[in-house]
Protein backbone atom coordinates (compact mmCIF):
# COMPACT_ATOMS: atom_id res chain seq x y z
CA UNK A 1 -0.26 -28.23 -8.91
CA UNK A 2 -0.32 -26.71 -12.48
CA UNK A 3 -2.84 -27.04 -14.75
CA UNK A 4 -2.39 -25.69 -18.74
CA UNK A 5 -5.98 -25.07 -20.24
CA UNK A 6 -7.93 -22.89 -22.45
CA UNK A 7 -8.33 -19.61 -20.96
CA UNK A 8 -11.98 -18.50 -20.09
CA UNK A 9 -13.56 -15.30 -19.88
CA UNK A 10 -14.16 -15.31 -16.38
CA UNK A 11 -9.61 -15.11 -16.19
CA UNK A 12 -9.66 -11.79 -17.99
CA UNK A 13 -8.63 -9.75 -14.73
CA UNK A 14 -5.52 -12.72 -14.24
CA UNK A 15 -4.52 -12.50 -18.06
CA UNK A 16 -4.81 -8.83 -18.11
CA UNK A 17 -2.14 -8.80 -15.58
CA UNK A 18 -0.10 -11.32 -17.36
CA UNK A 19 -0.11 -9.08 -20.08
CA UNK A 20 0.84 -6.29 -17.93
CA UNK A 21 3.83 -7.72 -16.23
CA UNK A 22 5.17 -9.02 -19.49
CA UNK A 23 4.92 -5.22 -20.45
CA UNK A 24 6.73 -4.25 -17.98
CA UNK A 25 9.50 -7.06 -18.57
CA UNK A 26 9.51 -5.93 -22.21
CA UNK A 27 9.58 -2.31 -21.24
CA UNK A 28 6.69 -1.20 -23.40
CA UNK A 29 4.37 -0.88 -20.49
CA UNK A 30 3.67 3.19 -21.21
CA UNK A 31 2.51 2.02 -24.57
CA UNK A 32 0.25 -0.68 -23.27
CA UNK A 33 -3.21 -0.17 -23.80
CA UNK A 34 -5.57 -3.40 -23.53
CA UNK A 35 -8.65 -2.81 -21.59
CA UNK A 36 -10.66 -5.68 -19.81
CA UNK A 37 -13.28 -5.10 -22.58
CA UNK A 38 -10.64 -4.96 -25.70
CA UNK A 39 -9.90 -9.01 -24.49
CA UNK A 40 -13.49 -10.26 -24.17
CA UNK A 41 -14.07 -8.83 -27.71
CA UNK A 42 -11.02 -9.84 -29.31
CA UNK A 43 -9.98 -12.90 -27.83
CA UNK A 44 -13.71 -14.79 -26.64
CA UNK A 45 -16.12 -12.81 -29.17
CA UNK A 46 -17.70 -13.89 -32.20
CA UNK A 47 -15.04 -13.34 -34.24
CA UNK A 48 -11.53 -14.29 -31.72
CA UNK A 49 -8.63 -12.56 -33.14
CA UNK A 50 -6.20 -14.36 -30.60
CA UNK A 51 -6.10 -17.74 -28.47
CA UNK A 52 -4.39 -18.14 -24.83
CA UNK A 53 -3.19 -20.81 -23.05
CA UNK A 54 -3.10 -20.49 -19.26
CA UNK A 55 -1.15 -22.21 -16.92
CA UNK A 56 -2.89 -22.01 -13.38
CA UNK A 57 -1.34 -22.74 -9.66
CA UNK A 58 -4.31 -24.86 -8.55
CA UNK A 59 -3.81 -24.29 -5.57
CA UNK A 60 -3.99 -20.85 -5.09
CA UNK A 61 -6.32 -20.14 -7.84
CA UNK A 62 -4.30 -17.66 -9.49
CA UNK A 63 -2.97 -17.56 -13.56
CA UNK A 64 0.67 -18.17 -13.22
CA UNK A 65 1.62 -18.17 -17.28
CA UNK A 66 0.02 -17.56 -20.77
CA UNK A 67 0.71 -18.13 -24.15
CA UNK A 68 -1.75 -16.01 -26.56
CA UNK A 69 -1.07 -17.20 -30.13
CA UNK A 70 -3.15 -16.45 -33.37
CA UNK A 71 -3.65 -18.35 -36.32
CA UNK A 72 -2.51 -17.60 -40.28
CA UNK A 73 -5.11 -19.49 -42.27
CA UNK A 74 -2.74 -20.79 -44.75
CA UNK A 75 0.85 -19.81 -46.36
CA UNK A 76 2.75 -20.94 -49.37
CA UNK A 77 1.73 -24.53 -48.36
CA UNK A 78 -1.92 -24.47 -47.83
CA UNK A 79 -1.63 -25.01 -44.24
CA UNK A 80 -2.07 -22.97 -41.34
CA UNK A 81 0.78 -21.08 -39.34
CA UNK A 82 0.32 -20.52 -35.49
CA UNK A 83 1.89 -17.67 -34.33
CA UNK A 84 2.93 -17.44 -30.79
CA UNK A 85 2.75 -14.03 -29.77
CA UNK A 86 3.56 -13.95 -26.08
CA UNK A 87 4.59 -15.63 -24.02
CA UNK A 88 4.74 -15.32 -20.22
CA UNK A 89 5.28 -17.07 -16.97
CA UNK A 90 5.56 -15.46 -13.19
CA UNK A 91 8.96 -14.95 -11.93
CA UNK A 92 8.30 -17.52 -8.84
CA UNK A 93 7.28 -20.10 -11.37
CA UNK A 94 9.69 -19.90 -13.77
CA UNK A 95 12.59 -23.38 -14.30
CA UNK A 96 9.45 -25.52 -13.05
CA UNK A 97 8.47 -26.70 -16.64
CA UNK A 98 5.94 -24.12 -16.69
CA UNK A 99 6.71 -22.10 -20.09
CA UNK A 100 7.54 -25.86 -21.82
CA UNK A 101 4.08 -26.85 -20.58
CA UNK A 102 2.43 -24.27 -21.88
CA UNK A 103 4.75 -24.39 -25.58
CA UNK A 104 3.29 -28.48 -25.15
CA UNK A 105 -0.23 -27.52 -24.84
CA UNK A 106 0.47 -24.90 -27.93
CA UNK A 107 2.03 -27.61 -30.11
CA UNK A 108 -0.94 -30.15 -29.50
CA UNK A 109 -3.14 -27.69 -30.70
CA UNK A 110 -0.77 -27.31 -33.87
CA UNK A 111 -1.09 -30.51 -35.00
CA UNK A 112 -5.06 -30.42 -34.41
CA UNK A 113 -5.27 -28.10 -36.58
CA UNK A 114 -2.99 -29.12 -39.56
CA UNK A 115 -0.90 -26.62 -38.72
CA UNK A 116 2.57 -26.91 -40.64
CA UNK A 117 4.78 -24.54 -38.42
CA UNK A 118 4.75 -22.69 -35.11
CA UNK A 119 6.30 -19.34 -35.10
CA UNK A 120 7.58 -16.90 -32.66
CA UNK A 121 9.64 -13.29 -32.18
CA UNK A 122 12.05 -13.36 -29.24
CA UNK A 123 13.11 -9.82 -27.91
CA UNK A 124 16.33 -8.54 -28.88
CA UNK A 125 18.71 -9.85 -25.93
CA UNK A 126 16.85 -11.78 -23.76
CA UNK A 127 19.05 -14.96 -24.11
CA UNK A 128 17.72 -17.12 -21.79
CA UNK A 129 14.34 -17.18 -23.77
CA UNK A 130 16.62 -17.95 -26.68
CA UNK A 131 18.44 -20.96 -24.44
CA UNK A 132 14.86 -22.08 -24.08
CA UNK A 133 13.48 -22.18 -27.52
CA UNK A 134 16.43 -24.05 -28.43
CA UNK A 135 16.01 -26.17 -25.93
CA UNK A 136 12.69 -27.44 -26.84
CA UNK A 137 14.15 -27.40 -30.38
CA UNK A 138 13.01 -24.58 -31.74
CA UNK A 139 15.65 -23.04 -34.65
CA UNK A 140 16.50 -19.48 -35.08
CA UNK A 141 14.66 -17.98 -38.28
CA UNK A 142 18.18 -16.30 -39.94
CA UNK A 143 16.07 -15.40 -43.37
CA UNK A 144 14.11 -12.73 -42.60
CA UNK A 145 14.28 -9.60 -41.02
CA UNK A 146 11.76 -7.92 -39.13
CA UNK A 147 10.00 -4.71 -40.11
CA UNK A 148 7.20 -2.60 -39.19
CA UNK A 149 5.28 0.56 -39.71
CA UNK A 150 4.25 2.88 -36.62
CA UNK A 151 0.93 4.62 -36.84
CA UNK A 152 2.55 7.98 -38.26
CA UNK A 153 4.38 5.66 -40.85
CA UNK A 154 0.72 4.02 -41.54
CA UNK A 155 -0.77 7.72 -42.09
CA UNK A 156 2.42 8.37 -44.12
CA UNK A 157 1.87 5.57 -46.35
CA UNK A 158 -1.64 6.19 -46.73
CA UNK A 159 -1.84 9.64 -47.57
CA UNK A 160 0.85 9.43 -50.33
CA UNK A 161 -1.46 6.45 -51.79
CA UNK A 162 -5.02 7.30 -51.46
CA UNK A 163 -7.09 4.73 -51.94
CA UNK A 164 -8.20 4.17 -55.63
């Protein structure tokens, strides 16, 4: 049996290895660098930078999926914008309803909160997480484009623009 709830510090070790084998699916896993200790702070501290859902094979004890999401306070409309930032379910588990579960729980919580959209990235090519979103009836976000800075473009930035 599956069970979607709130993760709790004591499934630290299980999420860190979510977050490790989704690294490795993503192929950033030589960049990964989130301790045991970087989780408890940020994500059950005083002041939680992230939330996570975890879907858990009740059976055998063991995390089986996550969803880690943060929150946007407000946006042009005053309300908040969750942000789902990962998503992950074991291979063995996956086209059981897992993921969807977990997307449930995540939308629940939305509308707790006020919240006036859910938002997501989905990797470049991986068209069966695409098949899925759409499935639940998510829509692909055509009007923006993504962008980022690197560290070295951060230090870039900032050293042409001291602060004043």
């Amino acid at each position: 049996m599956i069970q979607i709830r709130d993760a709790l510090p004591a499934d630290i070790p299980q999420l860190l290895r979510l977050m490790r084998a989704l690294a490795e699916a993503e192929n950033y896993s030589a960049d990964f660098a989130v301790s045991a200790q970087d989780l408890e702070t940020r994500g059950f501290g005083a002041q939680r930078q992230f939330f996570t859902k975890l879907a858990v094979d009740t059976e055998k004890t063991i995390a089986v999926g996550m969803a880690v999401s943060y929150l946007v306070p407000f946006t042009y409309d005053l309300r908040p914008t969750l942000v789902l930032k990962e998503l992950y379910v074991d291979a063995p588990y996956r086209d059981r309803g897992v993921g969807e579960r977990l997307m449930a729980a995540l939308v629940q919580w939305a509308q707790r909160l006020g919240c006036g959209r859910l938002r997501w990235d989905v990797l470049h090519g991986n068209h069966s997480a695409e098949r899925f979103y759409q499935r639940l009836g998510g829509t692909r976000e055509d009007h923006w484009i993504a962008y980022r800075l690197d560290r070295a473009g951060i230090d870039t930035l900032a050293l042409r623009h001291p602060a004043d």
